[in-house]
PDB file of N, CA and C in Angstrom:
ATOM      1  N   UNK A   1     -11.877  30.475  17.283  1.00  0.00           N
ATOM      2  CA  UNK A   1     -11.477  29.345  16.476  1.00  0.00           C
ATOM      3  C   UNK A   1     -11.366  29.780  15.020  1.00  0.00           C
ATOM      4  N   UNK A   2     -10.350  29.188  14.236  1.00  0.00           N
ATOM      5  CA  UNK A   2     -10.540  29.350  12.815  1.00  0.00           C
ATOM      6  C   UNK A   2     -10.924  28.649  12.212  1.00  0.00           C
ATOM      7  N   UNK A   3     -11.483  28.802  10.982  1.00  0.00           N
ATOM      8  CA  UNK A   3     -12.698  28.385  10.442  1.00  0.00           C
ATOM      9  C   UNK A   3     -11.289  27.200   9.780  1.00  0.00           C
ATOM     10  N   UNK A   4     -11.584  26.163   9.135  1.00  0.00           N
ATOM     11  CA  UNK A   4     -10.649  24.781   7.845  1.00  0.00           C
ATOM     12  C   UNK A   4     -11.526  25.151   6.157  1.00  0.00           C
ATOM     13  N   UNK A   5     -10.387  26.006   6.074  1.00  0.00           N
ATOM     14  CA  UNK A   5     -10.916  26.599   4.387  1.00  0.00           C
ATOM     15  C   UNK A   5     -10.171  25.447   3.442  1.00  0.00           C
ATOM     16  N   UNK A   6     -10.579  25.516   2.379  1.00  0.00           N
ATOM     17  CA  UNK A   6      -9.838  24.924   1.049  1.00  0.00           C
ATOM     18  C   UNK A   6     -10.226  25.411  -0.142  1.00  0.00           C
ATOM     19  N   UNK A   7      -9.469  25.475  -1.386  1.00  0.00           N
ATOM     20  CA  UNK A   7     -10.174  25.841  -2.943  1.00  0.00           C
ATOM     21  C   UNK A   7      -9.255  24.758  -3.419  1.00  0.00           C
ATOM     22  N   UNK A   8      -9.673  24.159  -3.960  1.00  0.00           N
ATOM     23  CA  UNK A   8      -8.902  23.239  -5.473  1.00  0.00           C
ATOM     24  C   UNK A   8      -9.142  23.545  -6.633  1.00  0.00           C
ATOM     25  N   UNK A   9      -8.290  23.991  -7.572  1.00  0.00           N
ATOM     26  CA  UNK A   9      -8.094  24.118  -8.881  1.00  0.00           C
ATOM     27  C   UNK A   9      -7.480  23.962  -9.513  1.00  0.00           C
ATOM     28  N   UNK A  10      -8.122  22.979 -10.781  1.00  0.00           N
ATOM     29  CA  UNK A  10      -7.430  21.830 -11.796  1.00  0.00           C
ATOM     30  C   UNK A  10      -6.732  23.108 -12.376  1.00  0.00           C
ATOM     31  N   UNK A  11      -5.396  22.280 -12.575  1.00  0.00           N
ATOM     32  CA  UNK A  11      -4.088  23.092 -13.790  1.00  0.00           C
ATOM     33  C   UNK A  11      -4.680  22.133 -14.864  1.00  0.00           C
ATOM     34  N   UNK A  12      -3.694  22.666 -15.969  1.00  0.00           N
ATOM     35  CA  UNK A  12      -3.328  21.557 -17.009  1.00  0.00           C
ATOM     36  C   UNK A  12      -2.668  20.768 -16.896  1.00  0.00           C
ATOM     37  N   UNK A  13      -2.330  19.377 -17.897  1.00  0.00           N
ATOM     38  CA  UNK A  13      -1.440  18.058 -17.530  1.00  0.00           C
ATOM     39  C   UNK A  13      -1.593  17.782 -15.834  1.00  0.00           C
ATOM     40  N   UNK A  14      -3.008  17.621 -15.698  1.00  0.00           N
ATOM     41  CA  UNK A  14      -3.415  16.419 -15.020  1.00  0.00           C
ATOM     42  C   UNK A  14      -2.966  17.232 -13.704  1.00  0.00           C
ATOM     43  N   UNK A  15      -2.890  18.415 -13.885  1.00  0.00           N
ATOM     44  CA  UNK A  15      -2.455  18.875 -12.289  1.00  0.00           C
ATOM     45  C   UNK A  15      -3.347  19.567 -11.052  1.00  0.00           C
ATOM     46  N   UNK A  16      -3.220  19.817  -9.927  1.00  0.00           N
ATOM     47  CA  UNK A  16      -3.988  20.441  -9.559  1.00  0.00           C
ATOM     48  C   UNK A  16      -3.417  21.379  -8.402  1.00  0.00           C
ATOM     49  N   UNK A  17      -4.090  22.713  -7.762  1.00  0.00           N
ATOM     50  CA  UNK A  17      -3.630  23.621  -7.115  1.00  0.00           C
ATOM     51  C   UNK A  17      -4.302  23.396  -6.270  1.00  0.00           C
ATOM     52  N   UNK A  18      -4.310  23.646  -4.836  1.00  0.00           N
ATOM     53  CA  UNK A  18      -4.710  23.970  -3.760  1.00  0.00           C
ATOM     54  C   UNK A  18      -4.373  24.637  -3.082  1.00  0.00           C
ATOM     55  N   UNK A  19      -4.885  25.532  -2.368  1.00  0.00           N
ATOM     56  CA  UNK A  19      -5.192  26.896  -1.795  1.00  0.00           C
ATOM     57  C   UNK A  19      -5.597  26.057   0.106  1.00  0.00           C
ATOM     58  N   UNK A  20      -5.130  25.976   0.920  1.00  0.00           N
ATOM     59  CA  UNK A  20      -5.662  25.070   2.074  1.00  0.00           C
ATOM     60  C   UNK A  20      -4.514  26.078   2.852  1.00  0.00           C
ATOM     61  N   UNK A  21      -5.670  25.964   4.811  1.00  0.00           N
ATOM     62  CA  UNK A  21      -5.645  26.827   5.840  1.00  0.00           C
ATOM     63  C   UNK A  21      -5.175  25.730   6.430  1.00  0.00           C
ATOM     64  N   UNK A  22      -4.280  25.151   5.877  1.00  0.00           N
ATOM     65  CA  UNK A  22      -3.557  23.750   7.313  1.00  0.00           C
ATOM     66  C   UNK A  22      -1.788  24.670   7.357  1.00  0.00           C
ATOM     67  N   UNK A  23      -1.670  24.120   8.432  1.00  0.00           N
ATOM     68  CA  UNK A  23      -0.107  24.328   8.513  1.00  0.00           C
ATOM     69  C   UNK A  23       0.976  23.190   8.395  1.00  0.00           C
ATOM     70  N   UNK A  24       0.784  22.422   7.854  1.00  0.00           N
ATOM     71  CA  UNK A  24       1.386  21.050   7.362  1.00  0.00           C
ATOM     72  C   UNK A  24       1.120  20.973   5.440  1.00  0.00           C
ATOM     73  N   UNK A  25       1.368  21.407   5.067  1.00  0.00           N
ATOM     74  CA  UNK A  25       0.885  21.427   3.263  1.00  0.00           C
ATOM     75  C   UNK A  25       2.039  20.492   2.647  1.00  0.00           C
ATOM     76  N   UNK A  26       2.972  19.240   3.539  1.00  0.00           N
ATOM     77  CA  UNK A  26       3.575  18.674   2.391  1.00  0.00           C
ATOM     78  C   UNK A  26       2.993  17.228   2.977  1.00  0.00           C
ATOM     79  N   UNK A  27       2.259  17.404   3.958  1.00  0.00           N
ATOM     80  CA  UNK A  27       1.268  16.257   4.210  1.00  0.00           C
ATOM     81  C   UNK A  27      -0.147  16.322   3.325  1.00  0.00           C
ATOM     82  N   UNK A  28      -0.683  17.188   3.575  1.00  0.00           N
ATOM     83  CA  UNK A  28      -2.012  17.552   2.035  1.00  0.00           C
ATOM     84  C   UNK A  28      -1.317  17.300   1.123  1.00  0.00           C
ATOM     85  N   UNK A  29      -0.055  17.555   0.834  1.00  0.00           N
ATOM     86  CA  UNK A  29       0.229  17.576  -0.719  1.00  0.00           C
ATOM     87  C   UNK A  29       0.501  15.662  -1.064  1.00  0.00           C
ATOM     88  N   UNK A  30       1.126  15.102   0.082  1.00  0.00           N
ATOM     89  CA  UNK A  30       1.214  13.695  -0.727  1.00  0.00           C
ATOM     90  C   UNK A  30      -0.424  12.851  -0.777  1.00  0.00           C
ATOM     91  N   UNK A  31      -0.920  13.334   0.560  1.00  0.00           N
ATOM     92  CA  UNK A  31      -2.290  12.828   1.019  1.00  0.00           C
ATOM     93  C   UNK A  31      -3.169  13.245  -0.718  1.00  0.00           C
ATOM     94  N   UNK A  32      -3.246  14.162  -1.385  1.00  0.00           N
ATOM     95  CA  UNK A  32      -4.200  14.525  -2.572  1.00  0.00           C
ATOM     96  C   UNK A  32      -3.340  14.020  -3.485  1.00  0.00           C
ATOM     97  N   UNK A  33      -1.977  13.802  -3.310  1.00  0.00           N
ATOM     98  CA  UNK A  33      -1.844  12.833  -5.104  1.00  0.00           C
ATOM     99  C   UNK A  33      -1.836  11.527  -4.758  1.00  0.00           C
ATOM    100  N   UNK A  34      -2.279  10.602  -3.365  1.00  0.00           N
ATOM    101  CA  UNK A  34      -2.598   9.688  -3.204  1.00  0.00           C
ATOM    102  C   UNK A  34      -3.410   9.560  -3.562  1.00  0.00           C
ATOM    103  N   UNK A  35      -4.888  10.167  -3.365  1.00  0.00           N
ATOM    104  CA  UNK A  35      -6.264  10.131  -3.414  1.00  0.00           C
ATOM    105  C   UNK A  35      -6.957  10.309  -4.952  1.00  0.00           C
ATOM    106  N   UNK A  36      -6.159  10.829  -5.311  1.00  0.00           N
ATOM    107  CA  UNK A  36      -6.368  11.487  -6.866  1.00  0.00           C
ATOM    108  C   UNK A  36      -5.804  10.557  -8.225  1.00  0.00           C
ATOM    109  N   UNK A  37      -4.199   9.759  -7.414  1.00  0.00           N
ATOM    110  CA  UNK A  37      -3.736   8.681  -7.812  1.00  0.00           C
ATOM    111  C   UNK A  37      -2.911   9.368  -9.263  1.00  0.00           C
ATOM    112  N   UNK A  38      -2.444  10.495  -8.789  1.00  0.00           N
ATOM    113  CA  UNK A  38      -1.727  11.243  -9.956  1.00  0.00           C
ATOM    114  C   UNK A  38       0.176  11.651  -8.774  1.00  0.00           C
ATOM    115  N   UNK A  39       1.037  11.913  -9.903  1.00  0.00           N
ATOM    116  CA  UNK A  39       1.827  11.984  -9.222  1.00  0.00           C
ATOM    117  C   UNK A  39       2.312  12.979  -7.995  1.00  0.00           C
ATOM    118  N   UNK A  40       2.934  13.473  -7.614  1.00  0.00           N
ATOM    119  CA  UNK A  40       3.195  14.374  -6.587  1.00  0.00           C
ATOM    120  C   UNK A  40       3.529  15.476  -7.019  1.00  0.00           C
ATOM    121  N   UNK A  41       4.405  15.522  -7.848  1.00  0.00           N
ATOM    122  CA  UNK A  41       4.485  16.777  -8.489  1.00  0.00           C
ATOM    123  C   UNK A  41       3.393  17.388  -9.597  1.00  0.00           C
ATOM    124  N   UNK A  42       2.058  16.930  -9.551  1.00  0.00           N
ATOM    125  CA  UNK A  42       1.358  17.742 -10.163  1.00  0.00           C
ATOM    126  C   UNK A  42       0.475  18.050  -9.149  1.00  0.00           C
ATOM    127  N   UNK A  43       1.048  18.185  -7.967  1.00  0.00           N
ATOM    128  CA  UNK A  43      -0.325  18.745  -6.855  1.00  0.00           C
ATOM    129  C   UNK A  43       0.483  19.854  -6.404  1.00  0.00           C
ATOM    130  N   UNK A  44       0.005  20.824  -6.283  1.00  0.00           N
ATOM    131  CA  UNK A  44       0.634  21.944  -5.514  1.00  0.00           C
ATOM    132  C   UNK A  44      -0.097  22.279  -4.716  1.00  0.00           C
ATOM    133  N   UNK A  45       0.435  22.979  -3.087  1.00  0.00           N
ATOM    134  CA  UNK A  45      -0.430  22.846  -2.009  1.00  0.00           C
ATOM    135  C   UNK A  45       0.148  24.680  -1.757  1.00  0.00           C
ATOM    136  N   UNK A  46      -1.007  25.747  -1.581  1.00  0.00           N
ATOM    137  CA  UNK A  46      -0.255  27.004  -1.151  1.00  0.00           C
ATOM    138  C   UNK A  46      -1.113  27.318   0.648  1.00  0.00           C
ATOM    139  N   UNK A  47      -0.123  27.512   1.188  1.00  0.00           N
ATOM    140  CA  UNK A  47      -0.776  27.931   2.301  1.00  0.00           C
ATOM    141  C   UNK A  47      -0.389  29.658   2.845  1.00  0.00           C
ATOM    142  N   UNK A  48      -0.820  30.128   2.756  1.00  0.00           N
ATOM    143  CA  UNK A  48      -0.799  31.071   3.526  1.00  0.00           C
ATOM    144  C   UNK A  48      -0.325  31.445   5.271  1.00  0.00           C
ATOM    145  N   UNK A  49       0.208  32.097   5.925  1.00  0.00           N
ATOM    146  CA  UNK A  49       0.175  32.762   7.252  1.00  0.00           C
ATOM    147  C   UNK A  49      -1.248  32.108   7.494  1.00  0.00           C
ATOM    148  N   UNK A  50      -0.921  31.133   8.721  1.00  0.00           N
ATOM    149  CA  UNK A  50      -2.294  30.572   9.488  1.00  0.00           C
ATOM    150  C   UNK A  50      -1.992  31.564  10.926  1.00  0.00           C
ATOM    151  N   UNK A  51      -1.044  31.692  11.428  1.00  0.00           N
ATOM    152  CA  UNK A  51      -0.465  31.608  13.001  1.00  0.00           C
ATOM    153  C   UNK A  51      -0.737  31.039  13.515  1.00  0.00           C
ATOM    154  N   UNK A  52      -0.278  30.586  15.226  1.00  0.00           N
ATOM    155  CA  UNK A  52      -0.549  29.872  16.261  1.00  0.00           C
ATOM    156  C   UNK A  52      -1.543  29.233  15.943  1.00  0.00           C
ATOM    157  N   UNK A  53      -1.840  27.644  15.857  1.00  0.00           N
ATOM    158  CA  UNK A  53      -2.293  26.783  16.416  1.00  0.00           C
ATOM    159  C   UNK A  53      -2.324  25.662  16.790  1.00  0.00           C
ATOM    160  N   UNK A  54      -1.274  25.956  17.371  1.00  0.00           N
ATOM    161  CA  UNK A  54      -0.566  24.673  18.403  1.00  0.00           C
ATOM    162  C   UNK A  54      -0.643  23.379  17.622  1.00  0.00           C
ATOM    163  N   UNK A  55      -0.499  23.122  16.359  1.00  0.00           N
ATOM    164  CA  UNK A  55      -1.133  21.871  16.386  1.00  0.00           C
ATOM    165  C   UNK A  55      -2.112  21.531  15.169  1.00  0.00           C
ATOM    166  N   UNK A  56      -3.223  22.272  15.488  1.00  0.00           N
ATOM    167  CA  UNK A  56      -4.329  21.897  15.423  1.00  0.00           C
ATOM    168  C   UNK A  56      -4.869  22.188  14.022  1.00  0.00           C
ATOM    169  N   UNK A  57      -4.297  22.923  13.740  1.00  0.00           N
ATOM    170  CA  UNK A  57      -4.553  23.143  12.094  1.00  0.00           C
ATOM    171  C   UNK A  57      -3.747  22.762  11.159  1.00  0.00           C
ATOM    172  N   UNK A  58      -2.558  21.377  11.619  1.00  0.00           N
ATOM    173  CA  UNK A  58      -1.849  20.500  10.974  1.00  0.00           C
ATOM    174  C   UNK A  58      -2.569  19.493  10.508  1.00  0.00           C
ATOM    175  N   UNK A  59      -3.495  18.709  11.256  1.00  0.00           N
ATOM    176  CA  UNK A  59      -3.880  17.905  10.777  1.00  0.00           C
ATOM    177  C   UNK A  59      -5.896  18.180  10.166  1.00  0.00           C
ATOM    178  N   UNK A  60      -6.563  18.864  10.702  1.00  0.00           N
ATOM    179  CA  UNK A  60      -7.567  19.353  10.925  1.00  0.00           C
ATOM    180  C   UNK A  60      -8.447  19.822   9.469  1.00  0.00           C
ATOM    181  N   UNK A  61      -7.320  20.254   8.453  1.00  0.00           N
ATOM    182  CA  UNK A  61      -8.002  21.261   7.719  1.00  0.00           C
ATOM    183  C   UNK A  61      -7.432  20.176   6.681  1.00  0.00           C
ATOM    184  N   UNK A  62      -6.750  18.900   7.008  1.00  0.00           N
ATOM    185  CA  UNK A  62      -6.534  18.064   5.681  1.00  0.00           C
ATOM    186  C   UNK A  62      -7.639  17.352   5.054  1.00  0.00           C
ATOM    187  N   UNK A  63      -8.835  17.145   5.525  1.00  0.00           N
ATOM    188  CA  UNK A  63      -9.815  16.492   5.295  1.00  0.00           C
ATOM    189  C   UNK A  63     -10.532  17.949   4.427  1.00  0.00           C
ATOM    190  N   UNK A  64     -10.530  18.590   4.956  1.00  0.00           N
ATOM    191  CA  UNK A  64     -11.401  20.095   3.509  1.00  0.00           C
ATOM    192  C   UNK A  64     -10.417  19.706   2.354  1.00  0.00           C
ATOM    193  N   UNK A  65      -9.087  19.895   2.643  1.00  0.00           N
ATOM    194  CA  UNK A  65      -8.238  19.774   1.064  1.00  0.00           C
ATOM    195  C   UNK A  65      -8.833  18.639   0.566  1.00  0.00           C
ATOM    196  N   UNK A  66      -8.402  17.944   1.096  1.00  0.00           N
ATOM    197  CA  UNK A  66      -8.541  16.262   0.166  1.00  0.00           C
ATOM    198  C   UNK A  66      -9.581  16.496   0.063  1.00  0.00           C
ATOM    199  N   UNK A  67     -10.967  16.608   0.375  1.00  0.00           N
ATOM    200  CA  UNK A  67     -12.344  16.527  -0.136  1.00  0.00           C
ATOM    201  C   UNK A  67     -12.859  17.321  -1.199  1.00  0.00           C
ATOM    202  N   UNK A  68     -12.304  18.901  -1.026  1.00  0.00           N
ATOM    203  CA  UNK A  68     -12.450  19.685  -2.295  1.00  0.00           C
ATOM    204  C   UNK A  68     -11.504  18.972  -3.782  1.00  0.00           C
ATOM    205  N   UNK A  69     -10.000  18.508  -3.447  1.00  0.00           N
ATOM    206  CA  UNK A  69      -9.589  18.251  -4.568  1.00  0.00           C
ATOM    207  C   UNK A  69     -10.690  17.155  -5.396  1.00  0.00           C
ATOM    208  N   UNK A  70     -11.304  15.979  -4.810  1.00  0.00           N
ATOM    209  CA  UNK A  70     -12.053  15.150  -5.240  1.00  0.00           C
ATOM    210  C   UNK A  70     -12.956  15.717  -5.547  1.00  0.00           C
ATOM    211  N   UNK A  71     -13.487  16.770  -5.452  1.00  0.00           N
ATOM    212  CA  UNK A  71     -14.420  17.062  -6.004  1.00  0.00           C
ATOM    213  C   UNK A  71     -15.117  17.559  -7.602  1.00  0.00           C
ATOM    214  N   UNK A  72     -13.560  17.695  -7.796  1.00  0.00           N
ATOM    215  CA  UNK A  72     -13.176  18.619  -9.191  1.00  0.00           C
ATOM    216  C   UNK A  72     -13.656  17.639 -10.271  1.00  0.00           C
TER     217      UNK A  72
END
């Protein structure tokens, strides 16, 4: 199994980066400027090569993003 990583880190002008192990990142990306209540284009979501997982690391690893961004 793979582990649901995340890092969030505030930019300037109200923005923020995320670093997240999901394979869906333009769902994290509206889901954290919902939550954050800032616009969409100041969230950037980078994902990396996850490979194969059917699925499962689309929705799975959105709850680490969104929780680290709030945390900031």
């Amino acid at each position: 199994m793979e582990p649901q990583t995340a890092l969030a880190v505030p930019d300037e002008d109200n923005s923020i980066t995320v670093y997240s192990s999901n394979q869906c990142p333009e769902n994290t990306h509206s889901i954290i400027a919902r939550c954050l209540g800032i616009p969409e284009n100041n969230v950037r979501v980078i994902t990396r090569r996850v490979g194969g997982g059917f699925g499962g690391k689309s929705i799975k690893a959105m709850p680490v993003s969104i929780y680290n961004s709030l945390k900031i």
